[in-house]
Protein backbone atom coordinates (compact mmCIF):
# COMPACT_ATOMS: atom_id res chain seq x y z
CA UNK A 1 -6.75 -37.93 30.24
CA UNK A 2 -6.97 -39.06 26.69
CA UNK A 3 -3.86 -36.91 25.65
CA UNK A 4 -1.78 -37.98 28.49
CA UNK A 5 -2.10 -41.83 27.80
CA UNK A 6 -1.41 -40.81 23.92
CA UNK A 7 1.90 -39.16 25.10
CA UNK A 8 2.79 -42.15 27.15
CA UNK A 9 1.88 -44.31 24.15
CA UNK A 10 3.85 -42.44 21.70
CA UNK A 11 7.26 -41.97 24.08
CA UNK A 12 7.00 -46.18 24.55
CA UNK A 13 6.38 -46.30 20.26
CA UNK A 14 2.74 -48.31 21.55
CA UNK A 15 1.63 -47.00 17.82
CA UNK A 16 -2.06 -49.52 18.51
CA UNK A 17 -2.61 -47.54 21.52
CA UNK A 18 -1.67 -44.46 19.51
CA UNK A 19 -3.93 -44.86 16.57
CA UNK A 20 -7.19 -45.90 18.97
CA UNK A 21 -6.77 -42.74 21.11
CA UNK A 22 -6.83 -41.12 18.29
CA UNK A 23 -10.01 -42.28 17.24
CA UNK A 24 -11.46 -42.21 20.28
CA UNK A 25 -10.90 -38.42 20.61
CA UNK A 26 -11.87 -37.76 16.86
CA UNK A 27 -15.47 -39.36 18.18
CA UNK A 28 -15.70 -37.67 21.09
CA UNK A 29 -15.48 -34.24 19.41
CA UNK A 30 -18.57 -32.17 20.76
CA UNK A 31 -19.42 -28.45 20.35
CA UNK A 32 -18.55 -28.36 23.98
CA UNK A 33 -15.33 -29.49 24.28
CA UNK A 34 -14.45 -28.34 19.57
CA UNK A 35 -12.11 -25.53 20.84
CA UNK A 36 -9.93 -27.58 22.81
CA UNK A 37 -9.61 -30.68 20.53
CA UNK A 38 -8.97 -28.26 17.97
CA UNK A 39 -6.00 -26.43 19.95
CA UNK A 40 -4.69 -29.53 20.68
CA UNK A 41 -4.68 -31.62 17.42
CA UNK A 42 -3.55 -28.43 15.64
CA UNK A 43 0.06 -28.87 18.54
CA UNK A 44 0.62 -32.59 18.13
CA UNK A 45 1.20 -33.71 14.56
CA UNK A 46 0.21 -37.33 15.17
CA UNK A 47 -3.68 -35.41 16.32
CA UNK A 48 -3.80 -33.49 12.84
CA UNK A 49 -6.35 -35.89 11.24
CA UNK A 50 -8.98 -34.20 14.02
CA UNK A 51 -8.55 -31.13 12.61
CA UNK A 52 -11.33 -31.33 9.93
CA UNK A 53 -14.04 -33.27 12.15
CA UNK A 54 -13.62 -30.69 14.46
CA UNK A 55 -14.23 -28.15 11.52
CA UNK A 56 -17.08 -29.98 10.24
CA UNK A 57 -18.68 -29.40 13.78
CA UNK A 58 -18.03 -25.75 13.86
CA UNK A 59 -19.66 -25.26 10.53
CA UNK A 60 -22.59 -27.71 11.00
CA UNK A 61 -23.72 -26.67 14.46
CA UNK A 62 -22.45 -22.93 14.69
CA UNK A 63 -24.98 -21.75 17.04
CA UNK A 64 -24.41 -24.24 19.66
CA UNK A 65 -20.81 -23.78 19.75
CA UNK A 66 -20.75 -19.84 19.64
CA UNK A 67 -23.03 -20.53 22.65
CA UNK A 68 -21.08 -22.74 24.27
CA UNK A 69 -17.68 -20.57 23.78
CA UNK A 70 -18.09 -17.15 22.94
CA UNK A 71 -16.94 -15.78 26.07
CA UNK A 72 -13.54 -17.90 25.91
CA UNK A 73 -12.69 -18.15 22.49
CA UNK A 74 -9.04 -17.20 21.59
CA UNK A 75 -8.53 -14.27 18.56
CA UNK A 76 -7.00 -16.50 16.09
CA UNK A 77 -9.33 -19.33 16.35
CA UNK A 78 -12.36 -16.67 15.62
CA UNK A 79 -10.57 -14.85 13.27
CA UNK A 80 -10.62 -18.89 11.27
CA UNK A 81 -13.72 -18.57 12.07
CA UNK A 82 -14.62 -15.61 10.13
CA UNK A 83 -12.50 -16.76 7.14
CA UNK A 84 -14.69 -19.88 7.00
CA UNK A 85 -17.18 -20.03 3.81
CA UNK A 86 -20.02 -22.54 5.20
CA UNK A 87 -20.95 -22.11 8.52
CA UNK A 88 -24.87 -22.95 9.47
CA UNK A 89 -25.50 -19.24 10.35
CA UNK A 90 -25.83 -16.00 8.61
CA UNK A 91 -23.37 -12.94 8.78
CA UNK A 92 -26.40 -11.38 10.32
CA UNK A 93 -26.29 -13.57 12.81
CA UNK A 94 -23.02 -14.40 13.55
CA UNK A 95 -22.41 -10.17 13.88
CA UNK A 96 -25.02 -10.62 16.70
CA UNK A 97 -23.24 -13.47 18.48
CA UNK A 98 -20.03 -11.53 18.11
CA UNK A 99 -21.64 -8.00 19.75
CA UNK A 100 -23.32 -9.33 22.61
């Protein structure tokens, strides 16, 4: 809902609108719903300031978003995963998340 409003926002140049939607989905970032604010924000330039507080939830609270989206996660956005240097879980543990 939040992305459709911004789109109407940005085509009628409501740049207030744009900037609190924006805000609003940068706080509403959850390990739940991480993978698709990250897809999205990393598409629409305006959304690109999301990217790292969607990062910092990856890294800070690995285990509940591996649980939340192992089974859906896309290639490239594990293979970032892998590439990442602080992420609140071992290698030990992360190989066992990844071999289940």
């Amino acid at each position: 809902m939040a992305l459709e409003v911004f789109y109407a926002a940005k085509k009628y140049e409501v740049v207030f609108l744009q900037r609190m939607i924006i805000d609003h989905v940068a706080g509403a970032v959850t390990t739940v719903n991480v993978f698709e604010a990250l897809n999205i924000s990393t598409r629409v330039m305006e959304l690109t300031s999301i990217i790292p507080s969607c990062w910092k939830i990856i890294e800070e609270e690995t285990r509940a978003v591996l649980e939340h989206h192992l089974e859906t996660i896309e290639a490239h956005t594990l293979g970032r995963i892998l590439d990442r240097d602080v992420l609140n879980l071992s290698e030990v543990e992360l190989f066992q998340y990844l071999v289940r």
